[in-house]
N, C-alpha and C. Protein backbone atom coordinates (compact mmCIF):
# COMPACT_ATOMS: atom_id res chain seq x y z
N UNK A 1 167.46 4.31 -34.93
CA UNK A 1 166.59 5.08 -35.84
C UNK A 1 165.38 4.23 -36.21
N UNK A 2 164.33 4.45 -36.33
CA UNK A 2 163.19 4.09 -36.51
C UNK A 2 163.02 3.53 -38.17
N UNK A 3 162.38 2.80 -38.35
CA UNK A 3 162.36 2.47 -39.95
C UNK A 3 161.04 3.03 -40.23
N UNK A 4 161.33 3.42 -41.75
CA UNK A 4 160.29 4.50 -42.06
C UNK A 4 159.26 3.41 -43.43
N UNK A 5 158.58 3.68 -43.87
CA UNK A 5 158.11 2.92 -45.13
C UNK A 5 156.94 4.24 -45.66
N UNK A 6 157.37 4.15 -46.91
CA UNK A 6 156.79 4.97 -47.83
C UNK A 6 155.98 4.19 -49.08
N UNK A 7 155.09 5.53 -49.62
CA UNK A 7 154.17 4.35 -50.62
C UNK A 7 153.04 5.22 -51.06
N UNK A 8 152.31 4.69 -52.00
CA UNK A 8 151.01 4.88 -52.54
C UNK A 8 150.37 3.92 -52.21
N UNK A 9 149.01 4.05 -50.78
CA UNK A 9 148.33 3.38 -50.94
C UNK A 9 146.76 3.87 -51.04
N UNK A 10 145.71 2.78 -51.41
CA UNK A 10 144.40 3.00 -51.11
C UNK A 10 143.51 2.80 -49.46
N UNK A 11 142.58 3.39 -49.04
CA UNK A 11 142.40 3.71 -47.56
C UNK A 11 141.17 2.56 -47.86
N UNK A 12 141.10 1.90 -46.71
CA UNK A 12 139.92 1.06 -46.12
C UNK A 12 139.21 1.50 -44.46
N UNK A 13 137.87 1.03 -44.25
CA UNK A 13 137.68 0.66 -42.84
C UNK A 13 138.68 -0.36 -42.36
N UNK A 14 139.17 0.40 -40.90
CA UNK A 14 139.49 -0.50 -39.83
C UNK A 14 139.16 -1.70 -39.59
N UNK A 15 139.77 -2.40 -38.10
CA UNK A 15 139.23 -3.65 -37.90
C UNK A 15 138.55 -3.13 -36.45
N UNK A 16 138.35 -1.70 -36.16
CA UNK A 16 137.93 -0.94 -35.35
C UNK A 16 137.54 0.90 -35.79
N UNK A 17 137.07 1.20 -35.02
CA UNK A 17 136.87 2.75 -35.60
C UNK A 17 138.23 3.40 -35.07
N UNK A 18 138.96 3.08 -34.25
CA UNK A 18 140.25 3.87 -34.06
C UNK A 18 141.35 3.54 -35.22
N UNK A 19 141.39 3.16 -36.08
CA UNK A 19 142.19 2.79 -37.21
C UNK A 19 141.68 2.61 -38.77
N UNK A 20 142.39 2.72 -39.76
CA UNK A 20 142.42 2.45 -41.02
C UNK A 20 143.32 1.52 -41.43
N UNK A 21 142.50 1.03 -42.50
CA UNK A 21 143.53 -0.19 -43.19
C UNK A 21 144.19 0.66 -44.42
N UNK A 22 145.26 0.30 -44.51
CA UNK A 22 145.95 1.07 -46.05
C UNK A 22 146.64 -0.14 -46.61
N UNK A 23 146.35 -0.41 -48.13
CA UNK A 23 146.47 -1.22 -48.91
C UNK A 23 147.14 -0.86 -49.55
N UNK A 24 148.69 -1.40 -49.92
CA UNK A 24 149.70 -0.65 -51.19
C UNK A 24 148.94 -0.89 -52.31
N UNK A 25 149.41 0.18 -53.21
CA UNK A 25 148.52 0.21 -54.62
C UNK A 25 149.56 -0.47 -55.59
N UNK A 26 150.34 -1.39 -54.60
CA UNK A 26 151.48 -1.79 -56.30
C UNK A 26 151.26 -3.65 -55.75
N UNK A 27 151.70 -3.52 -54.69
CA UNK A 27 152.04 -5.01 -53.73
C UNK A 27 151.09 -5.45 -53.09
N UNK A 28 149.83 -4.60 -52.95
CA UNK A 28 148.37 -5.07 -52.51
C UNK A 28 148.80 -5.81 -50.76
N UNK A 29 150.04 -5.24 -50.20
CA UNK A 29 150.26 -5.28 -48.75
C UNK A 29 149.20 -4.70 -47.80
N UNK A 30 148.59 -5.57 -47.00
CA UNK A 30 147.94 -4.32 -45.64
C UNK A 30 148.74 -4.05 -44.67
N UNK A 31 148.14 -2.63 -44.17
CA UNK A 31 148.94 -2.24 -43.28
C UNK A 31 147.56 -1.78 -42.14
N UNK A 32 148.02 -1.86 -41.07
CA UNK A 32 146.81 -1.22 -40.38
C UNK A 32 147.20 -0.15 -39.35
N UNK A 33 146.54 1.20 -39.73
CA UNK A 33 147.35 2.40 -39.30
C UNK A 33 146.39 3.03 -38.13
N UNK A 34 146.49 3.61 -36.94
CA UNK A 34 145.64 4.45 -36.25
C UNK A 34 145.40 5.54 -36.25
N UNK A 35 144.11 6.12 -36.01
CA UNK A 35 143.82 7.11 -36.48
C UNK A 35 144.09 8.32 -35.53
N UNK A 36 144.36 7.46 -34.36
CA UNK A 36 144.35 8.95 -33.03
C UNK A 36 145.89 8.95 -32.62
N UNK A 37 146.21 10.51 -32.21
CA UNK A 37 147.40 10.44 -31.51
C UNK A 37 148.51 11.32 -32.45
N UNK A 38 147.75 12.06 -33.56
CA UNK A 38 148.32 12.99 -34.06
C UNK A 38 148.60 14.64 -33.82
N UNK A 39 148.96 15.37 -34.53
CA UNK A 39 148.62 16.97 -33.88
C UNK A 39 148.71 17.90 -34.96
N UNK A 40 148.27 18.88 -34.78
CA UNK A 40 147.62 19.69 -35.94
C UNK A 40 147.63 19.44 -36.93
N UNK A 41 148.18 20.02 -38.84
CA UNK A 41 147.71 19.25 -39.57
C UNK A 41 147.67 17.87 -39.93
N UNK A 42 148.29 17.10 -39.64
CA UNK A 42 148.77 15.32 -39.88
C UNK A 42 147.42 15.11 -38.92
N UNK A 43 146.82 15.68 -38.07
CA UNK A 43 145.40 15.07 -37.17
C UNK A 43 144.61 15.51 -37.92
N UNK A 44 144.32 16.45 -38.56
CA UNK A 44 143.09 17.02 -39.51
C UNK A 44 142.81 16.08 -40.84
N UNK A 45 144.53 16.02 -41.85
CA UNK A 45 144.03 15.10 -42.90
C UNK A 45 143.67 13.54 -42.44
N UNK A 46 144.31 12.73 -41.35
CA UNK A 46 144.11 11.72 -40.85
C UNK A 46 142.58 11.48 -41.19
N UNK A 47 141.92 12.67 -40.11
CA UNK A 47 140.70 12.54 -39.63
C UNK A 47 139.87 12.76 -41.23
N UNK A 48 140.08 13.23 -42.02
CA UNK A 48 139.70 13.49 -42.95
C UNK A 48 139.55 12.20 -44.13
N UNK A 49 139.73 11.12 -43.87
CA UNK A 49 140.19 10.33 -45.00
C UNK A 49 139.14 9.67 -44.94
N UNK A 50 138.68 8.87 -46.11
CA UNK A 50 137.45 7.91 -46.12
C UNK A 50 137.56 6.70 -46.85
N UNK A 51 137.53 5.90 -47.01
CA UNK A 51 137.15 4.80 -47.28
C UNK A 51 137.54 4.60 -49.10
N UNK A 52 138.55 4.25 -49.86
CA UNK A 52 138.02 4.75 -51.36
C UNK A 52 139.75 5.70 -51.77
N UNK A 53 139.91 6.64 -50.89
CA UNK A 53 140.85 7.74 -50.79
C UNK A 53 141.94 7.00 -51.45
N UNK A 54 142.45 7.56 -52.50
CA UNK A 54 144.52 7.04 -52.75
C UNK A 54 145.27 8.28 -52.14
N UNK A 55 146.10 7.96 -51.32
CA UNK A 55 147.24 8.55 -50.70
C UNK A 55 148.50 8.10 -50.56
N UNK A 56 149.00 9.59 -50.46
CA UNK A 56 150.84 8.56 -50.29
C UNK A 56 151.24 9.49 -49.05
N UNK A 57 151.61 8.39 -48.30
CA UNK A 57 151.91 8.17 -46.98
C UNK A 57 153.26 7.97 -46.34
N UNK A 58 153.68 8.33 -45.39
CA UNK A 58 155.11 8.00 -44.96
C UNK A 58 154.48 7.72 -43.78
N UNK A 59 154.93 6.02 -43.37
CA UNK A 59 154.73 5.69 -42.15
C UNK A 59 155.95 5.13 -41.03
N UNK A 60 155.71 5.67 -39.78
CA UNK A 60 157.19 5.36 -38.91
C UNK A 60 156.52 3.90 -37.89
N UNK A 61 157.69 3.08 -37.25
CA UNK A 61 157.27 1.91 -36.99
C UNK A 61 158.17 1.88 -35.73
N UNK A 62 157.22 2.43 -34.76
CA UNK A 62 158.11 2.79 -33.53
C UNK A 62 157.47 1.35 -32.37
N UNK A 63 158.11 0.79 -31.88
CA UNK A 63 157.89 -0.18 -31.20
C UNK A 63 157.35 -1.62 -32.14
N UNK A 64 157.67 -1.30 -33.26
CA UNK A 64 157.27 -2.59 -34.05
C UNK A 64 155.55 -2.42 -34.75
N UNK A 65 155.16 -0.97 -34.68
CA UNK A 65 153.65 -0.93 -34.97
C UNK A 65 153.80 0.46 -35.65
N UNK A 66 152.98 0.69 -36.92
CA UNK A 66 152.80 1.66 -37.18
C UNK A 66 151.83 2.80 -37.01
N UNK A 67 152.51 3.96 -37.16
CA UNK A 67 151.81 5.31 -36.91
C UNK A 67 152.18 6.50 -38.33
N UNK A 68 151.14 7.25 -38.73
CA UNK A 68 151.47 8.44 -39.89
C UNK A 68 152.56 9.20 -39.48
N UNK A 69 153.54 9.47 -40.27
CA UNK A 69 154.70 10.62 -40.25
C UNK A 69 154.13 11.13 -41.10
N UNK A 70 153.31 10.84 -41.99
CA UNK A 70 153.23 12.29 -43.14
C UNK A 70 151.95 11.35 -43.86
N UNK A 71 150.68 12.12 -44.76
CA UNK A 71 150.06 12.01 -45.68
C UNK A 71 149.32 12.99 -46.51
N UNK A 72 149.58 12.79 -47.62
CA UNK A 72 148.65 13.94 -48.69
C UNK A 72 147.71 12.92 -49.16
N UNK A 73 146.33 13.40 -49.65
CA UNK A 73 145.46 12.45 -50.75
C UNK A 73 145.76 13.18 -51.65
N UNK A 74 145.53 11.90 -52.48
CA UNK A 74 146.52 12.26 -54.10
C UNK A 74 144.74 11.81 -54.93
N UNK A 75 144.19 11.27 -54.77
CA UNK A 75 142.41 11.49 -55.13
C UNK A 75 141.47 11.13 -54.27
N UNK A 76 140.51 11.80 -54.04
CA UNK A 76 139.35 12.05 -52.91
C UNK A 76 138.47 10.74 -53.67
N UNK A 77 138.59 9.83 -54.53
CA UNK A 77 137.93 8.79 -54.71
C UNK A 77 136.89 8.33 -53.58
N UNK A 78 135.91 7.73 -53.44
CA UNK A 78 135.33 7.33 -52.55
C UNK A 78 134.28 6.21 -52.45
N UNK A 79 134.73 4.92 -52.15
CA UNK A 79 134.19 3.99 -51.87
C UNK A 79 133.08 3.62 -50.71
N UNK A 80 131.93 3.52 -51.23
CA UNK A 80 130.55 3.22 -51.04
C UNK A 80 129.98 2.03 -50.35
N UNK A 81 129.68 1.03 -49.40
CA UNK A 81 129.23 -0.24 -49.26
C UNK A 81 127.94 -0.62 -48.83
N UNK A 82 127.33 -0.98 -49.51
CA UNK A 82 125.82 -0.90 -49.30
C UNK A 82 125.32 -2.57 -49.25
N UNK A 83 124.98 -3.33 -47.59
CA UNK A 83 124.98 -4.54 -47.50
C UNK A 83 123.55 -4.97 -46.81
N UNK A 84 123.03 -5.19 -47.75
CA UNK A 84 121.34 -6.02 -47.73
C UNK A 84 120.37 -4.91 -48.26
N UNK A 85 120.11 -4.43 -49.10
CA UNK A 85 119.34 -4.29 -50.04
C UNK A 85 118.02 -4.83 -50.91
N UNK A 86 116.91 -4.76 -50.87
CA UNK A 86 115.98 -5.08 -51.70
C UNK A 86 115.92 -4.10 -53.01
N UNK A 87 116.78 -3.05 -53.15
CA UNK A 87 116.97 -2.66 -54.48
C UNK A 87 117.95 -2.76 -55.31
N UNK A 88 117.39 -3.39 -56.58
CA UNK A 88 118.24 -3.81 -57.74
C UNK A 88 117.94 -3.58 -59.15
N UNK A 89 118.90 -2.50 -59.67
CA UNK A 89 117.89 -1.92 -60.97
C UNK A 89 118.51 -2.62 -62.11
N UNK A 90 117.98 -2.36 -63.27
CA UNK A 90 117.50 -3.20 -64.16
C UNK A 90 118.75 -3.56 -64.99
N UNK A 91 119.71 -2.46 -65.05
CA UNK A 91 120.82 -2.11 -65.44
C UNK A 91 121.90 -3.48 -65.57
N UNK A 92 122.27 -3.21 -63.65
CA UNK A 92 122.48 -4.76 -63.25
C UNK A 92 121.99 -5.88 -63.53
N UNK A 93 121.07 -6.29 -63.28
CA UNK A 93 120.45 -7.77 -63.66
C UNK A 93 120.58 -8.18 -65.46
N UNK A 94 120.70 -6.89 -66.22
CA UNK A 94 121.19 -7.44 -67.30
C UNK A 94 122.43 -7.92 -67.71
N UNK A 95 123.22 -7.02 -67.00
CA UNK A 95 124.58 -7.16 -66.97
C UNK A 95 124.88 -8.41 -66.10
N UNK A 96 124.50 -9.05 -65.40
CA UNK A 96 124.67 -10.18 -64.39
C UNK A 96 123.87 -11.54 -65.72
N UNK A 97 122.94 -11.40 -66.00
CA UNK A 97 122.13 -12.14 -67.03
C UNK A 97 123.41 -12.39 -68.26
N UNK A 98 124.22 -11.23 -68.56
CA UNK A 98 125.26 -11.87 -69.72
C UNK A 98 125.80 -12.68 -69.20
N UNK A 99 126.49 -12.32 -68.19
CA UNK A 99 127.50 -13.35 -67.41
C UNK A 99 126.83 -14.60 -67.18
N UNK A 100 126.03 -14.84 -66.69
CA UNK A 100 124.96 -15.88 -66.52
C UNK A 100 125.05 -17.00 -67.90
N UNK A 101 124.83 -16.07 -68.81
CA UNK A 101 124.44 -16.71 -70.24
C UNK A 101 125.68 -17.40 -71.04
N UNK A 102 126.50 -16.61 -70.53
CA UNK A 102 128.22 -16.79 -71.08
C UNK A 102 128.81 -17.87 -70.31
N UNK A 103 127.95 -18.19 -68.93
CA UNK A 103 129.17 -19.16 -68.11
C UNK A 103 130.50 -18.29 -67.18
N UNK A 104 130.14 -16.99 -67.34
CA UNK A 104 131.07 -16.02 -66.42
C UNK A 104 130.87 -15.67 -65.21
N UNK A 105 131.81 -15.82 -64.42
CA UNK A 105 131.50 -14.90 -62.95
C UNK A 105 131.16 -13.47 -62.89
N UNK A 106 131.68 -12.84 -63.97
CA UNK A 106 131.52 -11.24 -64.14
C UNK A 106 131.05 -10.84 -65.45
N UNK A 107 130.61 -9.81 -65.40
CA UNK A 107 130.52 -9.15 -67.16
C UNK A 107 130.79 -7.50 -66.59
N UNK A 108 130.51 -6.75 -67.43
CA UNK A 108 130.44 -5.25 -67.08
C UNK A 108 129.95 -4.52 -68.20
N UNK A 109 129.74 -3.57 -68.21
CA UNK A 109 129.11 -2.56 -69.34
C UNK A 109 129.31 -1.32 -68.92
N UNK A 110 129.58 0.18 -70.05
CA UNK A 110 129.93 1.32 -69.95
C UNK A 110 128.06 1.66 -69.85
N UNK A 111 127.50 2.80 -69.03
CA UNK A 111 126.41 3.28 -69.02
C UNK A 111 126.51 4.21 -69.78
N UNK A 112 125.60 5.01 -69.76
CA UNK A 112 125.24 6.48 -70.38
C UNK A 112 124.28 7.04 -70.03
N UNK A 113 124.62 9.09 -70.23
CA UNK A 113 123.88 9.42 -69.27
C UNK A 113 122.56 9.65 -70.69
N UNK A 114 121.55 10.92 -70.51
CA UNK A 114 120.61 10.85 -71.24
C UNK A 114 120.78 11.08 -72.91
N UNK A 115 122.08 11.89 -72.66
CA UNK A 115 122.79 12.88 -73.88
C UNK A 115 123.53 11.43 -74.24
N UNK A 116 123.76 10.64 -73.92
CA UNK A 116 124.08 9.43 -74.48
C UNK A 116 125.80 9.64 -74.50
N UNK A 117 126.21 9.96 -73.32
CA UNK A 117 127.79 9.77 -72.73
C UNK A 117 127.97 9.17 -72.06
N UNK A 118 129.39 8.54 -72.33
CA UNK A 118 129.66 7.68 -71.13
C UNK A 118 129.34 8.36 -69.40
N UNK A 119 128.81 7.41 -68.52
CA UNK A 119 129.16 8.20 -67.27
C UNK A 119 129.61 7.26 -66.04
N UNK A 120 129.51 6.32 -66.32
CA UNK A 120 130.06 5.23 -65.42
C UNK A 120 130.35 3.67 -65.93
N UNK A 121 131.06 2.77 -65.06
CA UNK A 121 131.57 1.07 -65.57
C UNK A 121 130.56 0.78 -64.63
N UNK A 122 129.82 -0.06 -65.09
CA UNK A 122 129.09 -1.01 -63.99
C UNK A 122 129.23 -2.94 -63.90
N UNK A 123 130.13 -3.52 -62.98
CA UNK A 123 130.13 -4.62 -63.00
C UNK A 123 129.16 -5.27 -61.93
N UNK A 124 128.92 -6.60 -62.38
CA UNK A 124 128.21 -7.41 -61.42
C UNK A 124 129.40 -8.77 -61.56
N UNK A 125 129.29 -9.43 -60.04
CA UNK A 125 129.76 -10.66 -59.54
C UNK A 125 129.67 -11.20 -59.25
N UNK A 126 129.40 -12.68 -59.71
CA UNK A 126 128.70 -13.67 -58.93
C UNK A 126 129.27 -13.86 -57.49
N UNK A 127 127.85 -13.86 -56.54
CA UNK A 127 128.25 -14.43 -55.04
C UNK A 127 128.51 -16.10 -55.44
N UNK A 128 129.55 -16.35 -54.36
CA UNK A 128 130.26 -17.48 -54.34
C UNK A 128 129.61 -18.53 -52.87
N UNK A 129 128.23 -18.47 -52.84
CA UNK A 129 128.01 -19.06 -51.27
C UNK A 129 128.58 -20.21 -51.03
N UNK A 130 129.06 -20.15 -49.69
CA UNK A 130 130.06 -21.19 -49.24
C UNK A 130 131.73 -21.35 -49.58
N UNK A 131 132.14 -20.62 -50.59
CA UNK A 131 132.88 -20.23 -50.95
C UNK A 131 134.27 -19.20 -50.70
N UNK A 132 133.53 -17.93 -51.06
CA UNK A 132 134.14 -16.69 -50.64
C UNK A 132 132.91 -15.86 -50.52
N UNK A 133 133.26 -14.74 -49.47
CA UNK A 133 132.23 -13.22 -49.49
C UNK A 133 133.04 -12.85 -50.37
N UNK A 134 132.38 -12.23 -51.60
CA UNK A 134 132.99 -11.38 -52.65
C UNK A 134 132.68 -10.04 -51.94
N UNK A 135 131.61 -9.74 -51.23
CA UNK A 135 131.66 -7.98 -50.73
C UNK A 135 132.32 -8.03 -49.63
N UNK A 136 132.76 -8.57 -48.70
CA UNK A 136 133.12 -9.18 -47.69
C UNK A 136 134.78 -8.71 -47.51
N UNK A 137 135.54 -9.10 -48.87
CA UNK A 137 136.33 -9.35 -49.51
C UNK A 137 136.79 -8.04 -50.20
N UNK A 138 135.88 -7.38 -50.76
CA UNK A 138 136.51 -6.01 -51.73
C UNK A 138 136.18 -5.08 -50.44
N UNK A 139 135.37 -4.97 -49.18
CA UNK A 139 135.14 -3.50 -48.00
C UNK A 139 136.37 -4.17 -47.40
N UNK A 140 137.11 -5.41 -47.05
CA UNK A 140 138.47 -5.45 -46.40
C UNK A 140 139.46 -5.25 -47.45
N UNK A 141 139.50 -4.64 -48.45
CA UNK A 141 140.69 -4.52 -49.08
C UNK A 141 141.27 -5.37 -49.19
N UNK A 142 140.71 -7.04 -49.51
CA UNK A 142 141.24 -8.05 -49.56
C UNK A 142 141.14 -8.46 -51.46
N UNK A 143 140.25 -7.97 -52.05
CA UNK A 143 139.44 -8.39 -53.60
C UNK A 143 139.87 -6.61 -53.50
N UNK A 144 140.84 -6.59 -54.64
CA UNK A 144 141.29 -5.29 -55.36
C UNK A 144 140.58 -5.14 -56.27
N UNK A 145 139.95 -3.73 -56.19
CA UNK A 145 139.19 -2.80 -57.40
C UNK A 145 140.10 -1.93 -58.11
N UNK A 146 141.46 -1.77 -57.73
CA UNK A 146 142.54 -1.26 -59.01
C UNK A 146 142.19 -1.56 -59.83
N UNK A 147 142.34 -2.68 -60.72
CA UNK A 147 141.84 -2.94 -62.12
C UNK A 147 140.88 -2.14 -62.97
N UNK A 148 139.70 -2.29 -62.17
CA UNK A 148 138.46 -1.35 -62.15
C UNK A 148 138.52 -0.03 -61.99
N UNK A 149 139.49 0.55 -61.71
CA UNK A 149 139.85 2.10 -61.45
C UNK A 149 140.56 2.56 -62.77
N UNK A 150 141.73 1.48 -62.78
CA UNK A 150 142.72 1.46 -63.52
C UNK A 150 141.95 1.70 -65.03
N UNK A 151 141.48 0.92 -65.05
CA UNK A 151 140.66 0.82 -66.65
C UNK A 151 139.65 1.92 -66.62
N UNK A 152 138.99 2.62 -65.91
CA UNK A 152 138.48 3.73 -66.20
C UNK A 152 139.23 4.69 -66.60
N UNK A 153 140.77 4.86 -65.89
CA UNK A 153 141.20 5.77 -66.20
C UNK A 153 141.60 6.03 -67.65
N UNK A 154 141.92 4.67 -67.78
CA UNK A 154 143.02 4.36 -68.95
C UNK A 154 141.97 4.61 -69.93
N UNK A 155 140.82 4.56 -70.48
CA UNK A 155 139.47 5.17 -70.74
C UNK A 155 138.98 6.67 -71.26
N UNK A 156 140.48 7.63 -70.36
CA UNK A 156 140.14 8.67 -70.41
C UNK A 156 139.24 9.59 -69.24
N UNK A 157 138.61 8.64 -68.45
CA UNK A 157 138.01 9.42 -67.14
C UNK A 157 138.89 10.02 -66.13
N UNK A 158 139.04 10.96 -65.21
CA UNK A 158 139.77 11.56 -64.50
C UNK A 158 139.24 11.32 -63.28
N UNK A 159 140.27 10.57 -62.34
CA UNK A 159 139.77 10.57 -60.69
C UNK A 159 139.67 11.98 -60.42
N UNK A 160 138.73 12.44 -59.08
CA UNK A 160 138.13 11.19 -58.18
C UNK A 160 137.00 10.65 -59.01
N UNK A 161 136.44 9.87 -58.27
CA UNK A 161 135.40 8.24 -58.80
C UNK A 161 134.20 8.43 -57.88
N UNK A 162 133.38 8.23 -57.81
CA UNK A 162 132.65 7.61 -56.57
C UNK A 162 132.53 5.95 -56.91
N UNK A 163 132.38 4.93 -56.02
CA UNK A 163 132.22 3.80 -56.31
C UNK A 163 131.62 2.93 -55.23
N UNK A 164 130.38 2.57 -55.87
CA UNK A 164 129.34 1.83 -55.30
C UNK A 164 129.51 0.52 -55.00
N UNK A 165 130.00 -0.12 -53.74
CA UNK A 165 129.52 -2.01 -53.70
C UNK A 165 128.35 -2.46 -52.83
N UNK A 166 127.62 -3.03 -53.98
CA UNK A 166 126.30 -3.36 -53.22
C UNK A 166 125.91 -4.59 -53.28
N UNK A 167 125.45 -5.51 -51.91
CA UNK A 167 125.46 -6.91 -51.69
C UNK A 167 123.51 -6.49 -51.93
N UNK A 168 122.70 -6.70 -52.89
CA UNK A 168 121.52 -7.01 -52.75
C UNK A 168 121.50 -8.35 -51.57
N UNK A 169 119.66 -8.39 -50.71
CA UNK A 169 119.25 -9.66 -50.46
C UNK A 169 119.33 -10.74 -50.99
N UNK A 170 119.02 -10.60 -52.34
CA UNK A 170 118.09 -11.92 -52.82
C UNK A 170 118.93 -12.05 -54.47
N UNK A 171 119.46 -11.45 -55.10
CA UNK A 171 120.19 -11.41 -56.03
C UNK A 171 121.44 -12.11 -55.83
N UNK A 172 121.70 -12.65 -57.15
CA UNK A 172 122.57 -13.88 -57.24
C UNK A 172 124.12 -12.94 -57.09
N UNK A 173 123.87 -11.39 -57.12
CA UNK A 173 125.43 -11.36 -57.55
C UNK A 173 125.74 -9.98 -57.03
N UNK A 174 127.25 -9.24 -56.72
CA UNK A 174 127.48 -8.28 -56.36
C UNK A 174 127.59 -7.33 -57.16
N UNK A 175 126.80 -5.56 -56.94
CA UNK A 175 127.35 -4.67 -58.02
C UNK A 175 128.55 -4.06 -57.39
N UNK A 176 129.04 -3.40 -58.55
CA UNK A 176 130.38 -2.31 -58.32
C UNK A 176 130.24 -1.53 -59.18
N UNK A 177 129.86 -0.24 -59.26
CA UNK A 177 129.67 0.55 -60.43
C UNK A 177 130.33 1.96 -59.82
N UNK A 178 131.36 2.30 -61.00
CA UNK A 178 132.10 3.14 -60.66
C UNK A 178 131.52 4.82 -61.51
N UNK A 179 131.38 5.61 -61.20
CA UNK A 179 130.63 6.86 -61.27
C UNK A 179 131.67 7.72 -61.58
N UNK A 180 131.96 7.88 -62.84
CA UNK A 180 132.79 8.78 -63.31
C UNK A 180 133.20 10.08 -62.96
N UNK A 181 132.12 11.01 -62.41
CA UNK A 181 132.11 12.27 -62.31
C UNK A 181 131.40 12.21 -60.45
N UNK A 182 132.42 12.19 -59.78
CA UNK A 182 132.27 12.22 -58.06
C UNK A 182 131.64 13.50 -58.41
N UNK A 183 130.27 13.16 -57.23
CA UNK A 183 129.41 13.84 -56.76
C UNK A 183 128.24 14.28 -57.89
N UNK A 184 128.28 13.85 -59.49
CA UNK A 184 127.40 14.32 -60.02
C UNK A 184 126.09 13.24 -60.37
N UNK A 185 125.44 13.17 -61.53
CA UNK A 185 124.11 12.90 -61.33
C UNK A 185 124.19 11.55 -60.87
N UNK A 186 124.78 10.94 -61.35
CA UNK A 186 124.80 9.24 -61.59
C UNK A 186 125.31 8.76 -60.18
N UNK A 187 126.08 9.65 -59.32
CA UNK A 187 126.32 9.12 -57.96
C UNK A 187 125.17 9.67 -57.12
N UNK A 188 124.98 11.25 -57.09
CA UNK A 188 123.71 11.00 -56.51
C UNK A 188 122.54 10.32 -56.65
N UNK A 189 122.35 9.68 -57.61
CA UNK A 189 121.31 9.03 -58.12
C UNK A 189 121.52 7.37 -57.35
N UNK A 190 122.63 7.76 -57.32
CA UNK A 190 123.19 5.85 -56.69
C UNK A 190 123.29 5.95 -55.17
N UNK A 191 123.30 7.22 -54.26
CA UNK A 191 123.34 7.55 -53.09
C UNK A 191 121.22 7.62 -52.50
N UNK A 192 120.84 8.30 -53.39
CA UNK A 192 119.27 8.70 -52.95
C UNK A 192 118.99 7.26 -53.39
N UNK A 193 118.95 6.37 -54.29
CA UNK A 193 118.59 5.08 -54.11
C UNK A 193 119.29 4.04 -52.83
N UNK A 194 120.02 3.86 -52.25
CA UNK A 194 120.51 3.14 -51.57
C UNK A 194 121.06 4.22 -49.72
N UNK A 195 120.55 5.26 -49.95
CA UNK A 195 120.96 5.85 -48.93
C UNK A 195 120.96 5.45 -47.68
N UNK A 196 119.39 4.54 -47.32
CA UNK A 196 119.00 3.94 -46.43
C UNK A 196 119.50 2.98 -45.85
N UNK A 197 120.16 2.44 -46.45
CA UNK A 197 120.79 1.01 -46.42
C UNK A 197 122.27 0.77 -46.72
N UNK A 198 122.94 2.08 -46.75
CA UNK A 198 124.63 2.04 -46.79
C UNK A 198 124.58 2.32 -45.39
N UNK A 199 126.06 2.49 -45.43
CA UNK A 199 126.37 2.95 -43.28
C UNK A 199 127.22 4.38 -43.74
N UNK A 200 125.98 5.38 -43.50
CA UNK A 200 126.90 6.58 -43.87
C UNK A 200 127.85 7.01 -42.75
């Protein structure tokens, strides 16, 4: 009999376009799953998944490698990576400037929209040159943004998320700003600024 493994995880890019990485959301395990070789619905949601996605998955491990027996997305969340940039708004650099001032690698701040509501977390992180890729690091599902999810929720916001990581050029540090309300102003606003320069 085949051994089966079950779970809640979060979806990454591959280490190729024929596969996804899936990251347990408890044990922060990778797994690296393929994307082809399914048939009707289990090939549709497969094909359907993006980058960002939490799902729970049943995977079978036939010859010592895994393949999907089963997945639902449990939130259409969706993670963003936007790498070399000359735009950096003002937002950030203040929020990077506390950290700066404090002696911190990170700071973060709740935004607001005009009506003066919350609408997104925005952190910045210091790049580590020579060190570690901090963006490098969170698009391999290696540097977990749970925390960062986690605490929105716990907040009161309701997944899905949209969530932005952006390596500026010339800026000392990485953003991650998580967009409360997928698909509304504050993500499109974070998509038409950086559109050019993510890998849609």
């Amino acid at each position: 009999m085949e051994p089966t493994t079950e779970g809640r995880f979060r979806v990454f890019e591959g280490r190729t376009d024929d596969e996804l990485l899936l990251v347990d959301a408890e044990t922060e395990d990778p797994t690296y799953v393929p994307t082809g070789g399914y048939e009707g619905e289990l090939a549709e949601t497969v094909a359907s998944l993006d980058p960002g996605n939490l799902v729970d998955a049943a995977l079978r491990w036939p010859d010592g490698d895994p393949v999907f027996e089963d997945v639902a997305v449990a939130s259409r969340t969706v993670f963003t990576f936007v790498d070399g940039t000359d735009e950096v708004f003002e937002a950030a650099e203040n929020t990077f400037q506390q950290a700066h001032a404090a002696g911190e690698p990170m700071a973060s701040q709740v935004t607001r929209n005009t009506d003066g509501d919350p609408n997104g977390a925005l952190y910045t992180i210091a790049k580590q040159p020579g060190e570690r890729d901090v963006f490098a690091e969170i698009r391999g599902g290696m540097l977990t943004l749970e925390p960062f999810v986690d605490r929105l929720r716990e907040g009161g916001a309701e997944p899905p998320f949209d969530v932005f990581v952006v390596r500026p050029n010339d800026a000392p540090f990485v953003i991650v700003y998580l967009a409360m309300e997928k698909d509304g102003m504050l993500a499109e606003t974070m998509r038409d600024t950086y559109r050019a320069d993510a890998a849609w």
